[in-house]
C-alpha atoms as a PDB file:
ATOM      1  CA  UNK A   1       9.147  12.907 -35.574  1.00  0.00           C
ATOM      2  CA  UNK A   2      10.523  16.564 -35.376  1.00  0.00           C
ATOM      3  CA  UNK A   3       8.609  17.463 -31.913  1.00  0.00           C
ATOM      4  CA  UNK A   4       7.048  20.204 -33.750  1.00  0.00           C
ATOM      5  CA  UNK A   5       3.735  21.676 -34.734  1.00  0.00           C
ATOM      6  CA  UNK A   6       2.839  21.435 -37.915  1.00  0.00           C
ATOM      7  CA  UNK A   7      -0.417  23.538 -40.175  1.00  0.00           C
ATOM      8  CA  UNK A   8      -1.192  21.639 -43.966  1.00  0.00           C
ATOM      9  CA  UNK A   9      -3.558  23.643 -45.229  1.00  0.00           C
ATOM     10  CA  UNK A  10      -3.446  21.803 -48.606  1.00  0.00           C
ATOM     11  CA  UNK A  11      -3.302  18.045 -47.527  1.00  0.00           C
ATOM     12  CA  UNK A  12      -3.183  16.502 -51.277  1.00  0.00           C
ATOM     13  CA  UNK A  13      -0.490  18.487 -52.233  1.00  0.00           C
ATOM     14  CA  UNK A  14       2.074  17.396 -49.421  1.00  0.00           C
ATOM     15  CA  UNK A  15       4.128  15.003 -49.735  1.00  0.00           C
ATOM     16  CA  UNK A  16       3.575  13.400 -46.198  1.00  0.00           C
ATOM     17  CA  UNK A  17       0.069  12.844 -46.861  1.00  0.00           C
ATOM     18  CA  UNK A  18      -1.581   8.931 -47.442  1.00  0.00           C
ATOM     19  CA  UNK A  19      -4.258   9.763 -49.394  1.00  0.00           C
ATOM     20  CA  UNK A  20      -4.880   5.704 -49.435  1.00  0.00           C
ATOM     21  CA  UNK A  21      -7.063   6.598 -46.408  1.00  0.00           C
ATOM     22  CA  UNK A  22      -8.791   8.818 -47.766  1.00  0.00           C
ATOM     23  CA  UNK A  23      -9.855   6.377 -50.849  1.00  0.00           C
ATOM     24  CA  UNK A  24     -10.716   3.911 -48.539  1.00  0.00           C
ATOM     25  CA  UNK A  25     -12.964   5.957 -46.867  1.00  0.00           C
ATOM     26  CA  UNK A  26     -14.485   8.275 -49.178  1.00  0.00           C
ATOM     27  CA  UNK A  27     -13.863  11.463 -46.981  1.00  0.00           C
ATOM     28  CA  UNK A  28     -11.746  14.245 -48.487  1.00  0.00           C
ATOM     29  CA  UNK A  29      -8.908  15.913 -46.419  1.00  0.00           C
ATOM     30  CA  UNK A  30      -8.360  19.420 -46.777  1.00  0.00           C
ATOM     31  CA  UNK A  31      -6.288  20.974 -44.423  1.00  0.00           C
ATOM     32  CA  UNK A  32      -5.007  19.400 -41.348  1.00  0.00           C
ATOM     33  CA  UNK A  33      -3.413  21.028 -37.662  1.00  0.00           C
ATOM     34  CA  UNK A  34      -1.169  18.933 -35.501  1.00  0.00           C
ATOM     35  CA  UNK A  35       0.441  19.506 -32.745  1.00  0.00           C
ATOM     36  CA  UNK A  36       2.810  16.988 -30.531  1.00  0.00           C
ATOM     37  CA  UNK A  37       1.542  16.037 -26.836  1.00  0.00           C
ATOM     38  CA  UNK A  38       4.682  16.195 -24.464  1.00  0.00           C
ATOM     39  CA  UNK A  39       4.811  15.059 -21.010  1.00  0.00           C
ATOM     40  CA  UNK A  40       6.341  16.945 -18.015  1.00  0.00           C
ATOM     41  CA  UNK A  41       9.681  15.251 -18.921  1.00  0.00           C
ATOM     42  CA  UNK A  42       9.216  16.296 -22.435  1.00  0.00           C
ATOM     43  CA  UNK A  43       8.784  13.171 -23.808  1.00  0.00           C
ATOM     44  CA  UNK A  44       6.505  13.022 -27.106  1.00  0.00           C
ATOM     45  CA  UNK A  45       3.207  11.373 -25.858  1.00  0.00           C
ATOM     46  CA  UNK A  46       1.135  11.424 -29.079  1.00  0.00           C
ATOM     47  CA  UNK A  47      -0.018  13.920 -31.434  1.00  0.00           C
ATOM     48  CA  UNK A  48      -3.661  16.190 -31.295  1.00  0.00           C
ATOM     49  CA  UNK A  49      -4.804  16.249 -34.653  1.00  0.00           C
ATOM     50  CA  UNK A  50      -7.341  18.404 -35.876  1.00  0.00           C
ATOM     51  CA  UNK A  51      -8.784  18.014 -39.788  1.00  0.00           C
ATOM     52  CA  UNK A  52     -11.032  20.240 -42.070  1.00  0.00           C
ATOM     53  CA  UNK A  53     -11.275  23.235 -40.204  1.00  0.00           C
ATOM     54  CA  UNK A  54     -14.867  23.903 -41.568  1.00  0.00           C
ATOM     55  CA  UNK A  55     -14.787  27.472 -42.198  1.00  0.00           C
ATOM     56  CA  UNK A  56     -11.068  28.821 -44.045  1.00  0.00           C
ATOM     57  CA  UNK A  57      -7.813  27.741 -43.253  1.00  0.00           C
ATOM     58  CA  UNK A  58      -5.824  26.776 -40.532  1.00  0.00           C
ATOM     59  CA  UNK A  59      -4.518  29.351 -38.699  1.00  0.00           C
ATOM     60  CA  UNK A  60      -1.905  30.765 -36.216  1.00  0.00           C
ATOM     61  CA  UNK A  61      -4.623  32.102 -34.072  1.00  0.00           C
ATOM     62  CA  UNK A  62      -5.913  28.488 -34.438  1.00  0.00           C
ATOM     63  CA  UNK A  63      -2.132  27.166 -33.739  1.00  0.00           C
ATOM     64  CA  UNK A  64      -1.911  29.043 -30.485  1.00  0.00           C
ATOM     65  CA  UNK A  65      -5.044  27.422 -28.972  1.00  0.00           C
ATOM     66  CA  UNK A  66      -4.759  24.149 -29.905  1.00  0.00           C
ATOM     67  CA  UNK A  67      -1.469  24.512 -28.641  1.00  0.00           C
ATOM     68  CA  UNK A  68      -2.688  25.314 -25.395  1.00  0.00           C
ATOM     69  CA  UNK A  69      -5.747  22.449 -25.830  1.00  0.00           C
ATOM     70  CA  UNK A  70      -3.230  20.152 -26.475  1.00  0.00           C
ATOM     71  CA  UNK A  71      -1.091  20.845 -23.456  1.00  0.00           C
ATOM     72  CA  UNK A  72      -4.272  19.765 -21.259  1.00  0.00           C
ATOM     73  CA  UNK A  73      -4.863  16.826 -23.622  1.00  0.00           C
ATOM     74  CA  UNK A  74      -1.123  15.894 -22.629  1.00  0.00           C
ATOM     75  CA  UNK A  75      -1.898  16.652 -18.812  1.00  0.00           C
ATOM     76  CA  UNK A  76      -4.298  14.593 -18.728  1.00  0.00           C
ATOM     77  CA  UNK A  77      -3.011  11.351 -21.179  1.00  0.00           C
ATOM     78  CA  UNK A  78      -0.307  11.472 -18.591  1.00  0.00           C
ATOM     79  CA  UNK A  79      -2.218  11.752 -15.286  1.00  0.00           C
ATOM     80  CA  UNK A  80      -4.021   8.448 -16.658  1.00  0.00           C
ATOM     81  CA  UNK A  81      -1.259   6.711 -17.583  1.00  0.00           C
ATOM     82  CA  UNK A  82       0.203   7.404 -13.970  1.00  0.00           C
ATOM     83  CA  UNK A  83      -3.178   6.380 -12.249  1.00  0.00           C
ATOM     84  CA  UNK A  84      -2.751   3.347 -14.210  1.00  0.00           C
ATOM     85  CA  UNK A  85       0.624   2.983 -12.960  1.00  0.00           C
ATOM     86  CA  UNK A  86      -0.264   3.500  -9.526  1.00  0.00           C
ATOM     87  CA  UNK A  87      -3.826   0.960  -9.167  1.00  0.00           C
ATOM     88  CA  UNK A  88      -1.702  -1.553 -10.908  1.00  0.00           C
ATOM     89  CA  UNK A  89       0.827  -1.445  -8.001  1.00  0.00           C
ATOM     90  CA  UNK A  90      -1.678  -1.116  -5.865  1.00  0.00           C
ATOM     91  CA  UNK A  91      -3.361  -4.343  -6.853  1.00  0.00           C
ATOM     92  CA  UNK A  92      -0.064  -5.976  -6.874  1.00  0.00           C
ATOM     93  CA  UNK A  93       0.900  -5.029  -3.386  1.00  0.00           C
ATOM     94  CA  UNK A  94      -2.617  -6.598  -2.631  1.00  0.00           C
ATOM     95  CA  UNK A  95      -1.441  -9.567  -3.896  1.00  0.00           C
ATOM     96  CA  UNK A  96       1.795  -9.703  -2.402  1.00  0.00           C
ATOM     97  CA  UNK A  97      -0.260  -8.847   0.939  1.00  0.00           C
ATOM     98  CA  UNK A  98      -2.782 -11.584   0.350  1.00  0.00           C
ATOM     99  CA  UNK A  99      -0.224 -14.261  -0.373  1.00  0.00           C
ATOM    100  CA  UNK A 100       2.359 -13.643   3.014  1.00  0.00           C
ATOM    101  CA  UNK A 101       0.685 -16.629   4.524  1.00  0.00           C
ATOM    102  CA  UNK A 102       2.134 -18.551   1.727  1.00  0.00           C
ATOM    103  CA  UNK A 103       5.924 -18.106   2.843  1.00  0.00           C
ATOM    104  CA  UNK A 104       4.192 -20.328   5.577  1.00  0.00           C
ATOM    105  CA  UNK A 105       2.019 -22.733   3.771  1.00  0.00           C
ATOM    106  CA  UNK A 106       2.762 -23.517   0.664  1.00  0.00           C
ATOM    107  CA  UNK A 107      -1.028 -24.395  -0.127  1.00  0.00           C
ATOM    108  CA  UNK A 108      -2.340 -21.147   1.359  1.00  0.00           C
ATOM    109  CA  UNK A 109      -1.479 -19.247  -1.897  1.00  0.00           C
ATOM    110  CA  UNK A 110      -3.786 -21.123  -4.464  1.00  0.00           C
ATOM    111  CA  UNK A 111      -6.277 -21.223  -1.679  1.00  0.00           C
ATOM    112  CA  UNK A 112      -6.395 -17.931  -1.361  1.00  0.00           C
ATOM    113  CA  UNK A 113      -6.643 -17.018  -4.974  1.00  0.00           C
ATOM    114  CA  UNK A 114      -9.515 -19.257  -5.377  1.00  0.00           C
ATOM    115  CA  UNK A 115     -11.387 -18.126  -3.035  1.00  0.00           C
ATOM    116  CA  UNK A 116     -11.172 -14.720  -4.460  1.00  0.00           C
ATOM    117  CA  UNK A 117     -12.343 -15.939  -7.599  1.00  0.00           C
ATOM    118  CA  UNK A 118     -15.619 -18.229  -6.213  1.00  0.00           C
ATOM    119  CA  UNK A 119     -16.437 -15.025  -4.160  1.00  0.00           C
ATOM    120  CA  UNK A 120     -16.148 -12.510  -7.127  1.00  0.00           C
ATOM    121  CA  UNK A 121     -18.109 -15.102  -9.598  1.00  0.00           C
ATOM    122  CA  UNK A 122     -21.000 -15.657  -7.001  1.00  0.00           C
ATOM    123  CA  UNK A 123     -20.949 -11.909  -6.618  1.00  0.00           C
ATOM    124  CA  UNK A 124     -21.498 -11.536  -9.850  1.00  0.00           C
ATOM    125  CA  UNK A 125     -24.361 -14.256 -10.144  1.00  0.00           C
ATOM    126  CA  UNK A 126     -26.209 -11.436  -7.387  1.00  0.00           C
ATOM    127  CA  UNK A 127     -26.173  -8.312  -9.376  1.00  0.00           C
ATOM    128  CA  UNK A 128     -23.369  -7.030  -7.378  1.00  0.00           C
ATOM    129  CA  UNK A 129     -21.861  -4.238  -9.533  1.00  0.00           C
ATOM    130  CA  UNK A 130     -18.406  -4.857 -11.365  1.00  0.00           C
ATOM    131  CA  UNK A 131     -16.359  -2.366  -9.752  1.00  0.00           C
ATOM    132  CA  UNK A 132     -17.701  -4.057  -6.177  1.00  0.00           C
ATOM    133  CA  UNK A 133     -16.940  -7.339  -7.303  1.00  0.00           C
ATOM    134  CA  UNK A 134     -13.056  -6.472  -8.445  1.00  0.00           C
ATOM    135  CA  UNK A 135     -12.727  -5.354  -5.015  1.00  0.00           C
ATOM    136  CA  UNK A 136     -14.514  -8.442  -3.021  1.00  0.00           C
ATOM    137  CA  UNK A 137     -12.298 -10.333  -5.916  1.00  0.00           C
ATOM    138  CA  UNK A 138      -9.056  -8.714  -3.740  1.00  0.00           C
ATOM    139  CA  UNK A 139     -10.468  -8.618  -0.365  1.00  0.00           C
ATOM    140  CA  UNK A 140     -11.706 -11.985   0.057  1.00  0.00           C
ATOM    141  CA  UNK A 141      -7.843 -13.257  -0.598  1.00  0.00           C
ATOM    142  CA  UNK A 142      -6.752 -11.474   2.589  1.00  0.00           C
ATOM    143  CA  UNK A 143      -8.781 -13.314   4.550  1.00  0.00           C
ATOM    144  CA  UNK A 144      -6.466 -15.545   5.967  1.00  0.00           C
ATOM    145  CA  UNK A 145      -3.392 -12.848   6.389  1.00  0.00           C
ATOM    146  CA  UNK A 146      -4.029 -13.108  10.284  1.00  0.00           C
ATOM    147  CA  UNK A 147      -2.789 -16.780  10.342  1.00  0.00           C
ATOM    148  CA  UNK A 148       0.942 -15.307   9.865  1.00  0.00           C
ATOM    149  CA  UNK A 149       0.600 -14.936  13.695  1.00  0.00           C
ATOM    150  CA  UNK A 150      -0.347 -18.719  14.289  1.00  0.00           C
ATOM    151  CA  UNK A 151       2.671 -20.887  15.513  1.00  0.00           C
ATOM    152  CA  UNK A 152       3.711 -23.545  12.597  1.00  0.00           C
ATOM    153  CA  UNK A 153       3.731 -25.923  14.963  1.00  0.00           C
ATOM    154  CA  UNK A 154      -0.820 -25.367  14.877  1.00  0.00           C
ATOM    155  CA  UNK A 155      -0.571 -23.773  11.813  1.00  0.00           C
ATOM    156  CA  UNK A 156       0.782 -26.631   9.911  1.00  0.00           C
ATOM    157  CA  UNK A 157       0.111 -29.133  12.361  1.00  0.00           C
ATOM    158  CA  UNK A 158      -0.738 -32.658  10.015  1.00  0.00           C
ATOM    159  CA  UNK A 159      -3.164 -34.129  12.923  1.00  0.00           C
ATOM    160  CA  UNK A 160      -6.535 -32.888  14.859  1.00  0.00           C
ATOM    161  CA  UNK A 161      -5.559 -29.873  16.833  1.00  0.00           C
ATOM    162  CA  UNK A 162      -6.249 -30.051  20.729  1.00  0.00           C
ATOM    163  CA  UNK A 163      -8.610 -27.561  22.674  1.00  0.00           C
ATOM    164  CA  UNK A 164      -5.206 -25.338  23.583  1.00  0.00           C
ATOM    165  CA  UNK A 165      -4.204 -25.190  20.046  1.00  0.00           C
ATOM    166  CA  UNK A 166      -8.177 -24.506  18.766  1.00  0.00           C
ATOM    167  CA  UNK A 167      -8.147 -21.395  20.781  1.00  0.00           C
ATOM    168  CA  UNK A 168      -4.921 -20.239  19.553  1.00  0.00           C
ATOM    169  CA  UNK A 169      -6.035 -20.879  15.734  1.00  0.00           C
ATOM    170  CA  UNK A 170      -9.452 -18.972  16.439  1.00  0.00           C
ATOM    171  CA  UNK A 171      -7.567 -15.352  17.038  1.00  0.00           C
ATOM    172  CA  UNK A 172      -6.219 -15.303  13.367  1.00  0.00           C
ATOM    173  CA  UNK A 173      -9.561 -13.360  12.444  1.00  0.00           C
ATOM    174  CA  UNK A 174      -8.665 -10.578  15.042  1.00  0.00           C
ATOM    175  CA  UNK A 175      -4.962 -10.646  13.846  1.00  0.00           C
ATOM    176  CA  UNK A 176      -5.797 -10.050  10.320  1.00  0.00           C
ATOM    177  CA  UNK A 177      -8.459  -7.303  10.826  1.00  0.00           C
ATOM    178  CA  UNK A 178      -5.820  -5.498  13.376  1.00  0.00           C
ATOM    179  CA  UNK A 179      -3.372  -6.113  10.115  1.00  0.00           C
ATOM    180  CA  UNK A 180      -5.575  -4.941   7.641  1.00  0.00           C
ATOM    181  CA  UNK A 181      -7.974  -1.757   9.698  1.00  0.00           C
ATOM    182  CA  UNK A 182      -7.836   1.955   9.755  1.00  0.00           C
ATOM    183  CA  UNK A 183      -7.279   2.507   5.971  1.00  0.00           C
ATOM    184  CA  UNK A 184      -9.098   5.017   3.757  1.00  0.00           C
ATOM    185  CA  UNK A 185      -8.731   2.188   1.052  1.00  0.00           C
ATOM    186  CA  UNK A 186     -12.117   0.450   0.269  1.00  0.00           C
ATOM    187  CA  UNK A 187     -10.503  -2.878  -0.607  1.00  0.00           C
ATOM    188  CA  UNK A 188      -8.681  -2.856   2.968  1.00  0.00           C
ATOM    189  CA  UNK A 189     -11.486  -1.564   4.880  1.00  0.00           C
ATOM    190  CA  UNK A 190     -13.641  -4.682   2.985  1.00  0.00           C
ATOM    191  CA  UNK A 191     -10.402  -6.772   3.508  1.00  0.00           C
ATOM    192  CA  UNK A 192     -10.614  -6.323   7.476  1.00  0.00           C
ATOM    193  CA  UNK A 193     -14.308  -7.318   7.908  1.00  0.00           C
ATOM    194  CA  UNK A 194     -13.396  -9.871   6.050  1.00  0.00           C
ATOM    195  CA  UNK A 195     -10.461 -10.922   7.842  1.00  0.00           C
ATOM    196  CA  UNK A 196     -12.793 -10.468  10.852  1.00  0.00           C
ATOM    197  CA  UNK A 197     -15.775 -12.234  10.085  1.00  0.00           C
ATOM    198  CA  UNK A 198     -15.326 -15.107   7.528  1.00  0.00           C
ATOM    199  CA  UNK A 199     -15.725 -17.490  10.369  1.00  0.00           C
ATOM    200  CA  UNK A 200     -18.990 -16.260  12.088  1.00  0.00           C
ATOM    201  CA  UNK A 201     -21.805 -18.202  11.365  1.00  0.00           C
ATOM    202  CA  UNK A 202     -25.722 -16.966  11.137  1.00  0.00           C
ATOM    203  CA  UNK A 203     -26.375 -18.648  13.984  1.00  0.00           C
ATOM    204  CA  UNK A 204     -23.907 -17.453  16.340  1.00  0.00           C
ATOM    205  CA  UNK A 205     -21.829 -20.308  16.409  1.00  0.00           C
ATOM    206  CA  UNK A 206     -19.085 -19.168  14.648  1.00  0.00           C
ATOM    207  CA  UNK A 207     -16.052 -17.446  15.677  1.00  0.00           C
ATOM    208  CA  UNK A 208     -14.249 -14.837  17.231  1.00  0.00           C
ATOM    209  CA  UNK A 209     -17.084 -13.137  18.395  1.00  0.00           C
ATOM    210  CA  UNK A 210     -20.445 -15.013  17.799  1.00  0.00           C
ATOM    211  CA  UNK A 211     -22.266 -12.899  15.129  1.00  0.00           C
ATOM    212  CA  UNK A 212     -25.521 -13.727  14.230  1.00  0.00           C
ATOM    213  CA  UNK A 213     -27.681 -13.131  11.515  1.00  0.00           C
ATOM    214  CA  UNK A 214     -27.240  -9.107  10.123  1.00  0.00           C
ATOM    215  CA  UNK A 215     -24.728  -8.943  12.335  1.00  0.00           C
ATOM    216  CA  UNK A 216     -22.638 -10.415  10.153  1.00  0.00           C
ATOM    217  CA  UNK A 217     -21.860  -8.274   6.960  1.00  0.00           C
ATOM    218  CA  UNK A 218     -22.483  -9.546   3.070  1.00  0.00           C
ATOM    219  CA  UNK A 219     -18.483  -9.903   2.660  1.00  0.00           C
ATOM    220  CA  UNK A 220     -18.234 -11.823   5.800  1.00  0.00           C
ATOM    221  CA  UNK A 221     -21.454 -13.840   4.696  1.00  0.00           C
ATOM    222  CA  UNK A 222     -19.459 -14.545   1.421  1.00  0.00           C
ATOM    223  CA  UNK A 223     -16.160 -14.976   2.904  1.00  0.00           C
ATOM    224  CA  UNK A 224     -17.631 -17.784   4.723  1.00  0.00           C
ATOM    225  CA  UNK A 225     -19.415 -19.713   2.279  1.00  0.00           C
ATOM    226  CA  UNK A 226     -16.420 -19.737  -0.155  1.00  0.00           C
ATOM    227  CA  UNK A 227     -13.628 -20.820   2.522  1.00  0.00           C
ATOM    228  CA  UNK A 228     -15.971 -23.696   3.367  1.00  0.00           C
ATOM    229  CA  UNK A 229     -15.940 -24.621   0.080  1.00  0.00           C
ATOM    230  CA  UNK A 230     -12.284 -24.399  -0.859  1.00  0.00           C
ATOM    231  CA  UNK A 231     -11.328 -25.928   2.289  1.00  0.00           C
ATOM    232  CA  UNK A 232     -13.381 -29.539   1.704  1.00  0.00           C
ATOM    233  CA  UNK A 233     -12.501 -29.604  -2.351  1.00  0.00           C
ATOM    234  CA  UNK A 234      -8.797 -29.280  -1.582  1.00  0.00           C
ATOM    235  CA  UNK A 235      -6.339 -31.580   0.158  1.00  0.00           C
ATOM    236  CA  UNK A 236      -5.693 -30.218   3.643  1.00  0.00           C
ATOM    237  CA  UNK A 237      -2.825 -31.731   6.117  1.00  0.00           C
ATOM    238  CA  UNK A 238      -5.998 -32.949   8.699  1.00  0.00           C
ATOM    239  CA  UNK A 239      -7.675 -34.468   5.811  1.00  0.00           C
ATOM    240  CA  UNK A 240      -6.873 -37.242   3.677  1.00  0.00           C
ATOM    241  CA  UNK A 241      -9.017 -36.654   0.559  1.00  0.00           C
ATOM    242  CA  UNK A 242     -11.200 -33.852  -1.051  1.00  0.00           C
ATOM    243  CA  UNK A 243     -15.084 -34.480  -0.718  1.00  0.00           C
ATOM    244  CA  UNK A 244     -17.258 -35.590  -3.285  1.00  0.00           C
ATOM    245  CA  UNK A 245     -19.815 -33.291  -5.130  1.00  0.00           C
ATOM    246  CA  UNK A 246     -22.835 -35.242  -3.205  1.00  0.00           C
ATOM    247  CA  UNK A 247     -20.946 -34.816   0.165  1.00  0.00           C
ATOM    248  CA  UNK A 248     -20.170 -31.005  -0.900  1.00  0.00           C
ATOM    249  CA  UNK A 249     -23.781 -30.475  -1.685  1.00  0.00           C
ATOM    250  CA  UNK A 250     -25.367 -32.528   1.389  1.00  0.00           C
ATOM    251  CA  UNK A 251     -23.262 -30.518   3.514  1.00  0.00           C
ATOM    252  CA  UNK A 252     -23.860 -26.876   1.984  1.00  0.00           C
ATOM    253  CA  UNK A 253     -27.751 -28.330   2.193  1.00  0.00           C
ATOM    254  CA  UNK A 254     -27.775 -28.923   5.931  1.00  0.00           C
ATOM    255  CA  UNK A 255     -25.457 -25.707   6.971  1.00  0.00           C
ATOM    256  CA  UNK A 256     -28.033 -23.539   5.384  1.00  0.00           C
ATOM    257  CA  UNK A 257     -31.092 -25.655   6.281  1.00  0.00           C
ATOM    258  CA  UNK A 258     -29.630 -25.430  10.100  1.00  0.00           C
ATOM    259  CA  UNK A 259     -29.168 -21.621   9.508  1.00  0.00           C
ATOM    260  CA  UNK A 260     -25.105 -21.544   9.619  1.00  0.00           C
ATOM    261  CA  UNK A 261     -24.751 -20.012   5.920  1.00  0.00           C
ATOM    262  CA  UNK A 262     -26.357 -17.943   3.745  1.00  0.00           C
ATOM    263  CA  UNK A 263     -29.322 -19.375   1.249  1.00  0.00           C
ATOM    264  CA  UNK A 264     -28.689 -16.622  -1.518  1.00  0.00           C
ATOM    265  CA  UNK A 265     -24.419 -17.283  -1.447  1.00  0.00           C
ATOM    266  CA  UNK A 266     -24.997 -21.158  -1.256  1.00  0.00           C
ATOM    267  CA  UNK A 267     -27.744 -21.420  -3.760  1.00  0.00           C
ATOM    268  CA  UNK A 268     -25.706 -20.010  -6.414  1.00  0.00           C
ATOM    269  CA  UNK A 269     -22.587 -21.612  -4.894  1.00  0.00           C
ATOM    270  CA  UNK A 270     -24.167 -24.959  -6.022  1.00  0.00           C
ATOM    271  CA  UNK A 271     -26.062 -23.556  -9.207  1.00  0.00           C
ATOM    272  CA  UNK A 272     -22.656 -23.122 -10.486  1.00  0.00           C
END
């Protein structure tokens, strides 16, 4: 309250004192040294508390470095709070970045989000480690960001597209990983293979550029599997009805049994 540091060395006999605490616990408070945390703006952050100084009293020799203790303690409360600041913009410029498509197509945005979630879960279900699967969790979402450069007249076309139209559709991979490469960020780096790959197949008959097998990388692998998935469970303009779980799993079945799609991703893709 008064911004200042404050040395009790008799806790029980001042007034400001709960000794409920105390009687609670069983411990006994002797003598106590506080001293407020300020930030650079010298705004009152907290307090760094210090209690039964185990040999004597508290003293101003004691003051002046837990002064200075407590002026790292603030450094660093408020370097965390700003880090916190800054990766929560960060994931919601992801976001933002992930869901452009969606001033297109309506649909794309729930799409995308649940494909982020599917790949993150079946990440999971592999021993893939948590930090790595909050950023597949982000990257997987962007991998559509490359159909903002697809004419709405393909894009949202209701019908079968024509050969012409096919070929225009297949460069949104390259759009999105010429969006999304050359960062030092590990979600956008992930987010452009991604972008890149989540159409190749193991086989080679996927798009843009035929990757086969290890060619292809574990997010694109992933990528793939999950878009698949979304795609024939949801309602698409070409298509008038979702699939059925048999269909869903006869399908999955035969891609991997004619080496299109992962085993690992699809076995735990229907497990769950």
């Amino acid at each position: 309250l008064s911004g200042r540091p404050e040395i009790v060395n008799d806790a029980y006999s001042d007034s400001r004192f709960n000794k409920e605490v105390d009687k609670k616990t069983g411990y006994r408070t002797r003598n106590i040294l506080a001293v407020p945390l300020f930030d650079k703006k010298g705004n009152i952050l907290g307090v760094f508390q210090a209690i039964n100084k185990l040999d004597g009293n508290f003293t101003y020799d004691d003051l002046e470095v837990f002064t200075l203790i407590g002026g790292y303690a603030a450094s660093a409360i408020e370097n965390f709070n700003l880090y916190s600041e800054l990766k929560s913009a960060y994931r919601e410029t992801v976001f933002k970045l992930s869901h452009a498509i969606e001033y297109k197509d309506k649909e794309t945005k729930n799409h995308v989000l649940r494909t982020g979630i599917y790949a993150r879960e079946i990440a999971k279900q592999l021993g893939v480690s948590e930090d790595e699967c909050e950023v597949i969790f982000l990257a997987v979402q962007m991998h559509d960001v490359g159909k903002i450069g697809i004419p709405d007249r393909i894009l949202l076309k209701p019908g079968p597209l024509t050969d012409e139209e096919w070929k225009i559709m297949r460069e949104h991979p390259i759009i999105g990983y010429e969006i999304l490469k050359g960062s030092e960020s590990k979600i956008l780096k992930v987010a452009s293979i991604v972008a890149l790959e989540h159409h190749e197949k193991l086989d080679g008959s996927g798009y843009p550029y035929g990757k086969k097998e290890d060619e292809i990388s574990f997010y694109g692998k992933l990528a793939a599997v999950v878009d698949i998935f979304d795609a024939v469970t949801s309602k698409r303009p070409y298509r008038r009805r979702e699939w059925t779980e048999e269909e869903v799993r006869s399908f999955f079945e035969a891609e991997v049994r004619e080496g299109r799609l992962d085993r690992d991703i699809v076995k735990v893709l229907l497990e769950n």
